[in-house]
Protein backbone atom coordinates (compact mmCIF):
# COMPACT_ATOMS: atom_id res chain seq x y z
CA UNK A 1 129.10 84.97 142.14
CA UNK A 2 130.86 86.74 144.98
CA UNK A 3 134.68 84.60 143.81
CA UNK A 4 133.36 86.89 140.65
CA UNK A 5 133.19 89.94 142.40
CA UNK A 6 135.79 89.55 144.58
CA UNK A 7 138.23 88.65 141.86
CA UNK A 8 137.36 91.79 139.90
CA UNK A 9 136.85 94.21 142.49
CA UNK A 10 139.17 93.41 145.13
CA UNK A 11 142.74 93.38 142.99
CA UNK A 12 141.11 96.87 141.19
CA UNK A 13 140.61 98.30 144.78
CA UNK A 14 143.96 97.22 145.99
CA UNK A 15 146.06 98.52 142.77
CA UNK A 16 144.44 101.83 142.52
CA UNK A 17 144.48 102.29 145.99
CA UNK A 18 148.23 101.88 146.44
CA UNK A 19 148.81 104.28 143.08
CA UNK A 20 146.16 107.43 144.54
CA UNK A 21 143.94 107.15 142.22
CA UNK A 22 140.91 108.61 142.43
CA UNK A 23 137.83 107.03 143.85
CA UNK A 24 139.28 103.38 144.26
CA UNK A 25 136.02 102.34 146.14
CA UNK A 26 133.53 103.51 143.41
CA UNK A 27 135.82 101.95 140.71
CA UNK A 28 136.05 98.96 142.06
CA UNK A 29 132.22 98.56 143.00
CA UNK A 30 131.09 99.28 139.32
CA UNK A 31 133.38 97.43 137.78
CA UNK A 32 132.18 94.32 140.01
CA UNK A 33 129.23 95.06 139.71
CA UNK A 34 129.55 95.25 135.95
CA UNK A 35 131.28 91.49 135.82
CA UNK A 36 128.11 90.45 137.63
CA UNK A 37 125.34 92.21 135.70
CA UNK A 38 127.65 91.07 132.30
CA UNK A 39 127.92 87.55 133.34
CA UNK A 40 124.63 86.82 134.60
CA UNK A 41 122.92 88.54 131.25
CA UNK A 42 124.61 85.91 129.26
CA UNK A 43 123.45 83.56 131.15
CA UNK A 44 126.13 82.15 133.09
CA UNK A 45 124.34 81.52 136.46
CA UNK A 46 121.51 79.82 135.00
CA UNK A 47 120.70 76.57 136.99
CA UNK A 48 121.36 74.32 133.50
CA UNK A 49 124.66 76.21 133.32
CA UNK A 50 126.57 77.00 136.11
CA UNK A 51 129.60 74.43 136.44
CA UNK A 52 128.68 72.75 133.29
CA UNK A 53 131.41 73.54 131.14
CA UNK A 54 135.01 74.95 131.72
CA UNK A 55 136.78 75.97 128.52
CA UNK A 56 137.95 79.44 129.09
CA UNK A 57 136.65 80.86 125.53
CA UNK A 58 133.11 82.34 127.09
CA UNK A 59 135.20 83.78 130.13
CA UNK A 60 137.27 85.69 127.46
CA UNK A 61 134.23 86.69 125.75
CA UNK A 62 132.42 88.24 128.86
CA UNK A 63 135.92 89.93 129.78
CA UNK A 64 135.70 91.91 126.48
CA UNK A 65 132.36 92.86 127.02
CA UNK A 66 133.03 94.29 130.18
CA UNK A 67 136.03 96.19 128.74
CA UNK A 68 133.89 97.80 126.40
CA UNK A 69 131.30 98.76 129.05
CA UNK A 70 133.57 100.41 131.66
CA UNK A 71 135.38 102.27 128.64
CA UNK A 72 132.25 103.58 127.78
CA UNK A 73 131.36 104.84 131.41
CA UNK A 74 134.56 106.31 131.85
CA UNK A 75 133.94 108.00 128.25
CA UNK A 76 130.44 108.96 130.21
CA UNK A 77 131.70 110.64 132.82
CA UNK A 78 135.18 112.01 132.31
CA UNK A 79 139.09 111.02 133.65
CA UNK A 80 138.59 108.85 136.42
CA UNK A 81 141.63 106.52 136.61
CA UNK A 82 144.45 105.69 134.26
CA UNK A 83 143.64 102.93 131.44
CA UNK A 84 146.56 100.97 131.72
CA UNK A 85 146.76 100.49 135.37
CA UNK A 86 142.15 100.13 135.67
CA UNK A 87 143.10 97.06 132.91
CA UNK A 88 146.04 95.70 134.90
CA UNK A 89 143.67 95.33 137.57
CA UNK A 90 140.89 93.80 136.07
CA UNK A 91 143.47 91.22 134.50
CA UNK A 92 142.89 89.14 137.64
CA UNK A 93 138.93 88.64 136.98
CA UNK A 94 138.94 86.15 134.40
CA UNK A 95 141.45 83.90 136.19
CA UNK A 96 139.63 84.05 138.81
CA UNK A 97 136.57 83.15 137.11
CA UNK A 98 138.15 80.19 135.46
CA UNK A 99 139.66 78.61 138.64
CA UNK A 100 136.06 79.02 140.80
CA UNK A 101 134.46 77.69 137.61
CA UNK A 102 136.43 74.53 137.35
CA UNK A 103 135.94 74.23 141.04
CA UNK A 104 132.46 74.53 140.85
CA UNK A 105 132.73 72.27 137.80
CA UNK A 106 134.70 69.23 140.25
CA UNK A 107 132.16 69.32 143.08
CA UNK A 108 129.19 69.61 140.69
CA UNK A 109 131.07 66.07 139.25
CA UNK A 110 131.42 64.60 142.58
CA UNK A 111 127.76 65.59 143.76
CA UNK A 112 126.97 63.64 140.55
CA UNK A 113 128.15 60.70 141.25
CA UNK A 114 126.82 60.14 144.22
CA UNK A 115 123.11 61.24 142.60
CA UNK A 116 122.89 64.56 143.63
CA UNK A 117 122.49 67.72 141.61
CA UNK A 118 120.80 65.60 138.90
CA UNK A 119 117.49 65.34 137.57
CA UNK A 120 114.77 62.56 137.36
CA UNK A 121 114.09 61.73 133.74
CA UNK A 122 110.96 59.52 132.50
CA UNK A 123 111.96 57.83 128.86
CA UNK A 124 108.90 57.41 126.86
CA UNK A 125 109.56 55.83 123.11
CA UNK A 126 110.73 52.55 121.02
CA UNK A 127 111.42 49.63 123.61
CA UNK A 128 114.71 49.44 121.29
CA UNK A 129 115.35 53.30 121.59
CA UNK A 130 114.56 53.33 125.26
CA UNK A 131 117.45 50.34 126.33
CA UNK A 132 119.64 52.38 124.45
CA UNK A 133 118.95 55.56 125.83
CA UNK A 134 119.18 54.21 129.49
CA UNK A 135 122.36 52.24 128.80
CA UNK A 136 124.13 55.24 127.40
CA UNK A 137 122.78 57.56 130.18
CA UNK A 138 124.16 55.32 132.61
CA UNK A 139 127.36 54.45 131.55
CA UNK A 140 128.55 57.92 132.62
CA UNK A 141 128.18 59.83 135.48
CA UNK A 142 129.23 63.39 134.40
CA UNK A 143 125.81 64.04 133.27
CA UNK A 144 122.35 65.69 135.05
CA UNK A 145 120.39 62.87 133.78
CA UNK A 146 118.83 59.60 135.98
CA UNK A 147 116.40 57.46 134.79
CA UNK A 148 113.52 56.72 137.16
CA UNK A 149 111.24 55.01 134.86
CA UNK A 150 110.44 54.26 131.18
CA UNK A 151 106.86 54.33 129.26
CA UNK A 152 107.84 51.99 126.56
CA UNK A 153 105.42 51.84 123.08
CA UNK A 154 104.05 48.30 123.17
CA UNK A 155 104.44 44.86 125.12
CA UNK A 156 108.03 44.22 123.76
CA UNK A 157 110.51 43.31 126.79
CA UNK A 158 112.83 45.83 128.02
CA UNK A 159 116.66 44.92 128.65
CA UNK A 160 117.60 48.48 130.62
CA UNK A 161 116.30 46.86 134.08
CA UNK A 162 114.81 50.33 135.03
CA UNK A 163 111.41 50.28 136.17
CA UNK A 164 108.48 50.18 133.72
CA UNK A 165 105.80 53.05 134.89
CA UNK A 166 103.90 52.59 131.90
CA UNK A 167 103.10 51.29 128.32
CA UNK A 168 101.41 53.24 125.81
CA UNK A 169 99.75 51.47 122.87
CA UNK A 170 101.05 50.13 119.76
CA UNK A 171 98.68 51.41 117.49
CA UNK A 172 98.44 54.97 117.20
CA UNK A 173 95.13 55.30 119.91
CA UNK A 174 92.53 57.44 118.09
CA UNK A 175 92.27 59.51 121.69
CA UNK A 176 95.99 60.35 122.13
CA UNK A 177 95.01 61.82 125.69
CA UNK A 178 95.37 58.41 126.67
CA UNK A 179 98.83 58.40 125.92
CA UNK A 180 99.19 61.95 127.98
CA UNK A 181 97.16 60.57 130.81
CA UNK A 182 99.73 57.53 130.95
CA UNK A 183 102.83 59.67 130.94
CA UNK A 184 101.45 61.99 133.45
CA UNK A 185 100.50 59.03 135.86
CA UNK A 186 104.47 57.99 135.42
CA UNK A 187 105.87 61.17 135.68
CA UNK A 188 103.95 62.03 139.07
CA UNK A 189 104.62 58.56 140.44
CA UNK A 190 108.21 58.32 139.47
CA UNK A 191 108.09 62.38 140.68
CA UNK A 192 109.98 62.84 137.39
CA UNK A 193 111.19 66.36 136.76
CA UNK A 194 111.68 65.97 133.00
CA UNK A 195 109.81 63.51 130.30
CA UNK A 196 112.76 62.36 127.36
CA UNK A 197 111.14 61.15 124.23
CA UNK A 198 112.70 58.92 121.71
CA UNK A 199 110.50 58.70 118.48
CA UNK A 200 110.08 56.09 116.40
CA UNK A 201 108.06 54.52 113.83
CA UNK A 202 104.78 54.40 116.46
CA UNK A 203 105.20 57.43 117.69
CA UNK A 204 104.20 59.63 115.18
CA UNK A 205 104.78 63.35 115.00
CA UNK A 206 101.20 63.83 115.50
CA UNK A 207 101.24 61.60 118.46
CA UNK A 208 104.08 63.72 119.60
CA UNK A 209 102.50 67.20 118.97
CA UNK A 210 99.43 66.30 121.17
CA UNK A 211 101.82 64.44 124.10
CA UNK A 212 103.75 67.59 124.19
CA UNK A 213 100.54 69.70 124.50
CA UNK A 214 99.65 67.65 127.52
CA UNK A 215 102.80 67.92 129.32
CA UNK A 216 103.28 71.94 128.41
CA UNK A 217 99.66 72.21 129.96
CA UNK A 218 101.11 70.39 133.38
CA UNK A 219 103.96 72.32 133.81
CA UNK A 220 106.74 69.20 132.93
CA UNK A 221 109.36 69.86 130.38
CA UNK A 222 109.86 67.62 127.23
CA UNK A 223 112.90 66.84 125.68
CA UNK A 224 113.03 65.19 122.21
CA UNK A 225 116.16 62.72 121.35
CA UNK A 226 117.67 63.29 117.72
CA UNK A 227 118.90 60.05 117.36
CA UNK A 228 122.31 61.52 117.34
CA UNK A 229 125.48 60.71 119.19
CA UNK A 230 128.63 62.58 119.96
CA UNK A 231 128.01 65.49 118.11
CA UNK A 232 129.29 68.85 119.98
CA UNK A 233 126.25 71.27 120.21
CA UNK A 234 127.98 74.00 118.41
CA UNK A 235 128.35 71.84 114.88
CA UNK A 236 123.89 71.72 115.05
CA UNK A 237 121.73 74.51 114.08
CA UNK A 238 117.39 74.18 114.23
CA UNK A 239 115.46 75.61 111.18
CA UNK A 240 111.97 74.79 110.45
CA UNK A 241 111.20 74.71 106.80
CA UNK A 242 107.10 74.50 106.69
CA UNK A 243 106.76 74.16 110.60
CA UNK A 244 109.46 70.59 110.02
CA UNK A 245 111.92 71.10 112.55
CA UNK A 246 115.10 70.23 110.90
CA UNK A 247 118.52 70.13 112.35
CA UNK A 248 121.48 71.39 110.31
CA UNK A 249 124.80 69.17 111.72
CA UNK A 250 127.65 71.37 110.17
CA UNK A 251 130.66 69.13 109.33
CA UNK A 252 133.63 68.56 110.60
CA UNK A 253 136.38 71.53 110.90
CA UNK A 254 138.91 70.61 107.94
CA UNK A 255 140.48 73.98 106.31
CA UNK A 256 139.93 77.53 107.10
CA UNK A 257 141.35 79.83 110.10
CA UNK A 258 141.07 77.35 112.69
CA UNK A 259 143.29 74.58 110.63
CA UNK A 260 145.63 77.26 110.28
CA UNK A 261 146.05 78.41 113.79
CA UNK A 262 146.51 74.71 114.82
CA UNK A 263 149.47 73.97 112.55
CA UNK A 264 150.88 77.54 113.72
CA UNK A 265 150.50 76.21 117.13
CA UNK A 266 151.55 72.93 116.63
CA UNK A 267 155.16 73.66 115.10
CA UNK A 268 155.36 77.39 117.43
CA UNK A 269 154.92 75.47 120.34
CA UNK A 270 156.99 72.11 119.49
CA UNK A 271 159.91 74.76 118.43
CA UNK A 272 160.17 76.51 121.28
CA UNK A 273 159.33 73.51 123.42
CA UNK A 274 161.99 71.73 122.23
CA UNK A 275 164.39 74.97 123.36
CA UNK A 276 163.32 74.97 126.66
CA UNK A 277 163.48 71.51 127.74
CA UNK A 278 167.05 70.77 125.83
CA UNK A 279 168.32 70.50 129.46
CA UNK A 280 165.60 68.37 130.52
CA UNK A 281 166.07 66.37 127.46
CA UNK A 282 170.41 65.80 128.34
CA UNK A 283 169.34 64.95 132.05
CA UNK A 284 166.94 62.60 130.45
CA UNK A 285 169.14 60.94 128.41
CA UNK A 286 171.91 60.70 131.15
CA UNK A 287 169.59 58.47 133.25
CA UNK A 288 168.61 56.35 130.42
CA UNK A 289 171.77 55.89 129.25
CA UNK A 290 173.95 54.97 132.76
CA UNK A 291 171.01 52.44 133.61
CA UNK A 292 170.69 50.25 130.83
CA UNK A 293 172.27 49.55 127.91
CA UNK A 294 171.27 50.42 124.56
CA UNK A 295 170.34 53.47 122.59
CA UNK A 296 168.68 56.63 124.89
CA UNK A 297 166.03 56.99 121.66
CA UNK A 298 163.30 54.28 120.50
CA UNK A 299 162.31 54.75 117.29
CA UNK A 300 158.97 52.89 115.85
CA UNK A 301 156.82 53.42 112.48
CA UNK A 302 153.46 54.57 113.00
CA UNK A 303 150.42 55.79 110.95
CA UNK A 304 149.75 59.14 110.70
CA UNK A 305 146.83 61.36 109.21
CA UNK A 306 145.19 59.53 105.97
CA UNK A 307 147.33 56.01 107.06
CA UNK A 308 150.33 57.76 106.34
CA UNK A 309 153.50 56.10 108.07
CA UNK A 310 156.18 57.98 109.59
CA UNK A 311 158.84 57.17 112.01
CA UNK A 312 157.84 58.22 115.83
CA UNK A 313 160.55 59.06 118.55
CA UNK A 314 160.39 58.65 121.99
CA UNK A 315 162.66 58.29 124.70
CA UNK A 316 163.48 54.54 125.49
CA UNK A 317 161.94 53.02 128.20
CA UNK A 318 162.05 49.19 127.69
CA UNK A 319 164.77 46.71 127.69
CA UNK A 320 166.61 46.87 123.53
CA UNK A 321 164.78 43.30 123.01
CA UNK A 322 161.48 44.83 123.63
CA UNK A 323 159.25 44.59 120.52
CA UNK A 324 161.19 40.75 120.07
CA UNK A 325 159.71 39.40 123.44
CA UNK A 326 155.88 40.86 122.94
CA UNK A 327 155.00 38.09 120.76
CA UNK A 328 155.69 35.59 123.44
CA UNK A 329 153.55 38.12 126.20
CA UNK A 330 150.61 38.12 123.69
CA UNK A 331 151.12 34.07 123.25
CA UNK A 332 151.12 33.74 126.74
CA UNK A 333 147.86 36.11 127.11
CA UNK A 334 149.53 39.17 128.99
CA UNK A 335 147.60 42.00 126.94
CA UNK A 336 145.41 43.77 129.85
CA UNK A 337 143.45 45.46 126.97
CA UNK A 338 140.56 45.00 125.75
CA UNK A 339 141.34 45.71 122.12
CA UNK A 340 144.04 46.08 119.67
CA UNK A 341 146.57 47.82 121.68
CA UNK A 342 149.06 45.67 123.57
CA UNK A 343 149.05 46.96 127.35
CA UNK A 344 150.07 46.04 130.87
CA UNK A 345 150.04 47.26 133.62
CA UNK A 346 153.07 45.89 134.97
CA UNK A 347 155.11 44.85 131.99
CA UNK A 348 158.25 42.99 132.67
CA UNK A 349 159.96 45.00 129.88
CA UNK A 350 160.16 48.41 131.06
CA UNK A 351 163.18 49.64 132.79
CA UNK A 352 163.25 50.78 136.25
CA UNK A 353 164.09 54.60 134.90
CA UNK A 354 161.20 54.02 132.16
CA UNK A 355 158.64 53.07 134.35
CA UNK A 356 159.63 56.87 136.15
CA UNK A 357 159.52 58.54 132.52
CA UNK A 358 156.31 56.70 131.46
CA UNK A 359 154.49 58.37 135.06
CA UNK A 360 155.83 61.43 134.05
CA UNK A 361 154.91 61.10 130.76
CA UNK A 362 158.28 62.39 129.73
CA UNK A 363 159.06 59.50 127.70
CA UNK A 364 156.22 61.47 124.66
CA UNK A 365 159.01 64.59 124.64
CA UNK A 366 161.19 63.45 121.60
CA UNK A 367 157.43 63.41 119.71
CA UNK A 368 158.12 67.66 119.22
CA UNK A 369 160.17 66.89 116.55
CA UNK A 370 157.42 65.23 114.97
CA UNK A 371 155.23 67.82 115.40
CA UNK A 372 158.04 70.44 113.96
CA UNK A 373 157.81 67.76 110.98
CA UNK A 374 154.40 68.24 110.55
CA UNK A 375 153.82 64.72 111.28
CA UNK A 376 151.86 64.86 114.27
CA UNK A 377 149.98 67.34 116.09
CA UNK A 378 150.20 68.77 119.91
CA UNK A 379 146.39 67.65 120.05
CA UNK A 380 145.19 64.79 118.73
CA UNK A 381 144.62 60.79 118.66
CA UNK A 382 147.58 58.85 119.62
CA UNK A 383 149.37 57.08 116.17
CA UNK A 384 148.95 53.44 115.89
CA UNK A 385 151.18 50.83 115.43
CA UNK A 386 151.09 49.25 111.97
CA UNK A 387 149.71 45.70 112.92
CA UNK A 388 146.93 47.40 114.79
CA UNK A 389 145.91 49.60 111.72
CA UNK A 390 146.05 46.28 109.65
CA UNK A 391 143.19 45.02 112.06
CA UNK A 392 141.11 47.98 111.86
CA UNK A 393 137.52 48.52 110.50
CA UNK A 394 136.11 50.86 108.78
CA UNK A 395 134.97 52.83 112.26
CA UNK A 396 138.42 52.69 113.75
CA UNK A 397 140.42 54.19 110.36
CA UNK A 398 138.28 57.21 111.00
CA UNK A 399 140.99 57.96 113.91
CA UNK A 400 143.41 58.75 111.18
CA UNK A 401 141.36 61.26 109.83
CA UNK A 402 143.44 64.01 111.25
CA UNK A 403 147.53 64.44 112.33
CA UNK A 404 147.86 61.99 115.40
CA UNK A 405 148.76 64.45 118.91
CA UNK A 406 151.29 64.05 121.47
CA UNK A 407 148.38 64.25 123.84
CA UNK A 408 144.44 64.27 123.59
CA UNK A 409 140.95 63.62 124.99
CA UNK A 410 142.71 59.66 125.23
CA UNK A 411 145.17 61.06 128.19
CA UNK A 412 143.12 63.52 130.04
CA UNK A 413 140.23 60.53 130.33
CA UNK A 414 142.30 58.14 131.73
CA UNK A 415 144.91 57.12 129.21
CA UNK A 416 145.35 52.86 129.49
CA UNK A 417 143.15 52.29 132.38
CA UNK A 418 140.64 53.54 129.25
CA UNK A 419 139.03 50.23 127.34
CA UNK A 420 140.05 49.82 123.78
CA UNK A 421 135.68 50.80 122.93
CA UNK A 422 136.25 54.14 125.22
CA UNK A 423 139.39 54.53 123.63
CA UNK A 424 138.04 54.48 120.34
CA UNK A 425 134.49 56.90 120.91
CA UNK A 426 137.12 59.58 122.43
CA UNK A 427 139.18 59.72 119.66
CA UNK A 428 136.13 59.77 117.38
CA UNK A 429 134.57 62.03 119.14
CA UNK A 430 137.66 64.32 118.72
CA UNK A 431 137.91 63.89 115.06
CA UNK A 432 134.35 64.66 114.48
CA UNK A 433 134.34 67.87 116.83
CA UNK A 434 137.74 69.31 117.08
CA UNK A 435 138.02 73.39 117.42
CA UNK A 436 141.24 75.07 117.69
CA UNK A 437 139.98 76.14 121.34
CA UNK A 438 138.77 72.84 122.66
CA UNK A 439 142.77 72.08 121.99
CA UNK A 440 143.62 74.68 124.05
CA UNK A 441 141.55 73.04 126.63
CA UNK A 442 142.93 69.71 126.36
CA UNK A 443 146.62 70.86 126.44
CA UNK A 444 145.31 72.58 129.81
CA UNK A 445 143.60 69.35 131.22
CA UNK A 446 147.18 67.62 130.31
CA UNK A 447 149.36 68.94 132.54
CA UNK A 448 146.63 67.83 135.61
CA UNK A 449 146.67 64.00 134.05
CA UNK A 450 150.62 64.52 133.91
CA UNK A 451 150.65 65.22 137.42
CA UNK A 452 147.74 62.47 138.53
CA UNK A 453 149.77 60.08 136.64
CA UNK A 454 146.56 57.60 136.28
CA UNK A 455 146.61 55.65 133.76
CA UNK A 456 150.08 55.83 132.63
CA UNK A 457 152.30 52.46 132.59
């Protein structure tokens, strides 16, 4: 809150001051005051909130907002200071907003994996539903959740390996305060601080209504599991059609506004990407040329949006007998992934200035023309190779759903130190749940991975 205030107030203070306006002090009090009072009535320092997310879209949001309030106090009472230069100071809030928030956002991470800032979640449900539950909870750490204990339905064995506080019956119990009194004695030894249910077939809605009584009565919260996976949280909308509560999972984003702004993006951006860097791109091609021999470009067909092939460009980075000698690395059982794409870490084939351009990620630049093309995309998953493709299932071909993207959720997780499975759920994840803004995002994220350089050989 005060990187907030200070971030609104201070360069407002410091701007009118310098051009004698009049009451700098008072402006720049109400108009931190008014980032405060705007933020924290939409919620943004709520416990459950704050560092949770960092796209930049609510920031924007809450900027406007306060626009419109301190135009309609000056409005209220009379010429205070001059528009342009009151905005040119308050310019600096959002920024500021963002970069505490993603700070926040980084320690709230790192408290996280090392178990702090989290809370202690009881599982109660389907012994089947439960292992899954706890296996997907745990195979990430950028979550609140860790499991204490579970209250399994039945005597069936549990695989998860977390403790087992309790079992409620099989058979729907015709006193279902026995199933309350069960959870409650887990949730008070386990000194749980939320109860997650999983329903199944034997545990009812019924069963459910009067558990939930039971725990609203003690003061624990309940959260109910959908059964759904990867689905962003503004694609699902509750209704409750004769007291059923029903939730609405809009579809994926496919035509309209948003579609549009991306391709305007896409080809804007490529174009005048392509502009700047033509320097870049000569220097580039000097190095790769007077180092090894062969052409400075690498051309290779790929599969594109609906398995359409196209030819991809990059700048070369291996030795001109490349793709002839990864036959004998696969024979010989060099592949370091897990999956379908051919990767290593330290592959013999890759030229001393490649291995440079591959850190940098420069080696991708060439891929604007593609995008100008309309082939690929700024944002999206990265285009397969055409043997891979022939070895896909019906899971994986959902990647070429949409235009394949220079970059994407692929490079800012981790790029190859990802496995082929992670791989996969990110780029699945993006298909299903794209916006034009969570783009914007990624494209931000980029330039950090560019910089970290993890993952990229």
């Amino acid at each position: 809150m005060s990187a907030d205030a200070l971030g609104v107030g201070l360069p407002l203070l410091l701007l009118l001051g310098d051009r004698d306006q009049p009451h700098p002090l008072e402006c720049a009090f109400v108009a931190a005051a008014g980032w405060l009072a705007v933020r924290a009535a939409r919620r943004r320092y709520a416990a459950d909130v704050l560092g949770e997310h960092r796209s930049a879209l609510p920031v924007l949001g809450d900027w406007l907002v306060l626009l419109g309030v301190l135009a309609m106090l000056r409005t209220a009472f009379g010429e205070i200071a001059r528009p342009s230069l009151a905005l040119a100071g308050l310019a600096a809030g959002p920024v500021l907003t963002l970069a505490a928030r993603k700070a926040t956002h980084r320690h709230l991470i790192a408290d996280r994996r090392s178990a702090q800032a989290v809370r202690r979640v009881l599982v109660a449900g389907e012994p089947n539903a439960v292992d899954e539950v706890v296996e997907h909870l745990a195979a990430r750490t950028d979550h609140a959740y860790v499991v204490v204990g579970v209250v399994p339905v039945g005597n069936a064995r549990l695989e998860c390996g977390v403790p087992v506080a309790a079992r409620l019956d099989g058979v729907d119990p015709h006193d279902r305060s026995e199933d309350a009194a069960a959870v409650l004695r887990s949730a008070a030894a386990q000194h749980a601080e939320l109860v997650l249910v999983a329903p199944g077939p034997r545990l009812s809605a019924a069963r459910l209504k009067r558990l939930s009584w039971a725990l609203y009565d003690a003061g624990l919260p309940l959260a109910v599991l959908p059964g759904l996976v990867d689905v962003a949280v503004r694609r699902v909308q509750l209704d409750a059609p004769a007291g059923l509560t029903v939730l609405h999972i809009a579809p994926p984003i496919t035509r309209g506004l948003q579609v549009g702004l991306k391709s305007a993006l896409d080809r804007a951006g490529a174009a005048l990407g392509l502009l700047l860097l033509a320097p870049l791109f000569g220097l580039v091609a000097l190095a790769i040329k007077s180092t090894s021999p062969g052409p400075v470009f690498h051309r290779q067909t790929r599969y594109g949006q609906d398995s359409t092939p196209f030819t991809m460009w990059k700048f070369r980075t291996m030795v001109v007998d490349a793709e002839a000698r990864k036959a004998e690395l696969e024979r010989d059982g060099a592949n370091e992934n897990d999956g379908l794409m051919f990767k290593m870490r330290r592959d013999p084939r890759v030229t001393r200035v490649g291995r440079l351009l591959r850190r940098c990620s420069l080696d991708e630049l060439p891929q604007l023309v593609n995008v100008v093309r309309g082939e690929m995309s700024l944002v999206g998953p990265r285009p397969p190779l055409p043997d891979e493709v022939a070895r896909y299932d019906d899971v994986e071909l959902r990647r070429l759903a949409v235009k394949p993207g220079i970059t994407g959720l692929w490079q800012v997780s981790g790029r190859s130190d990802l496995s082929w499975d992670e791989t996969v759920a990110l780029d699945l994840q993006y298909v299903d749940n794209w916006s034009f803004t969570g783009d914007v995002d990624v494209m931000a994220r980029t330039l950090r991975a560019v910089v970290d350089g993890r993952g990229a050989y």
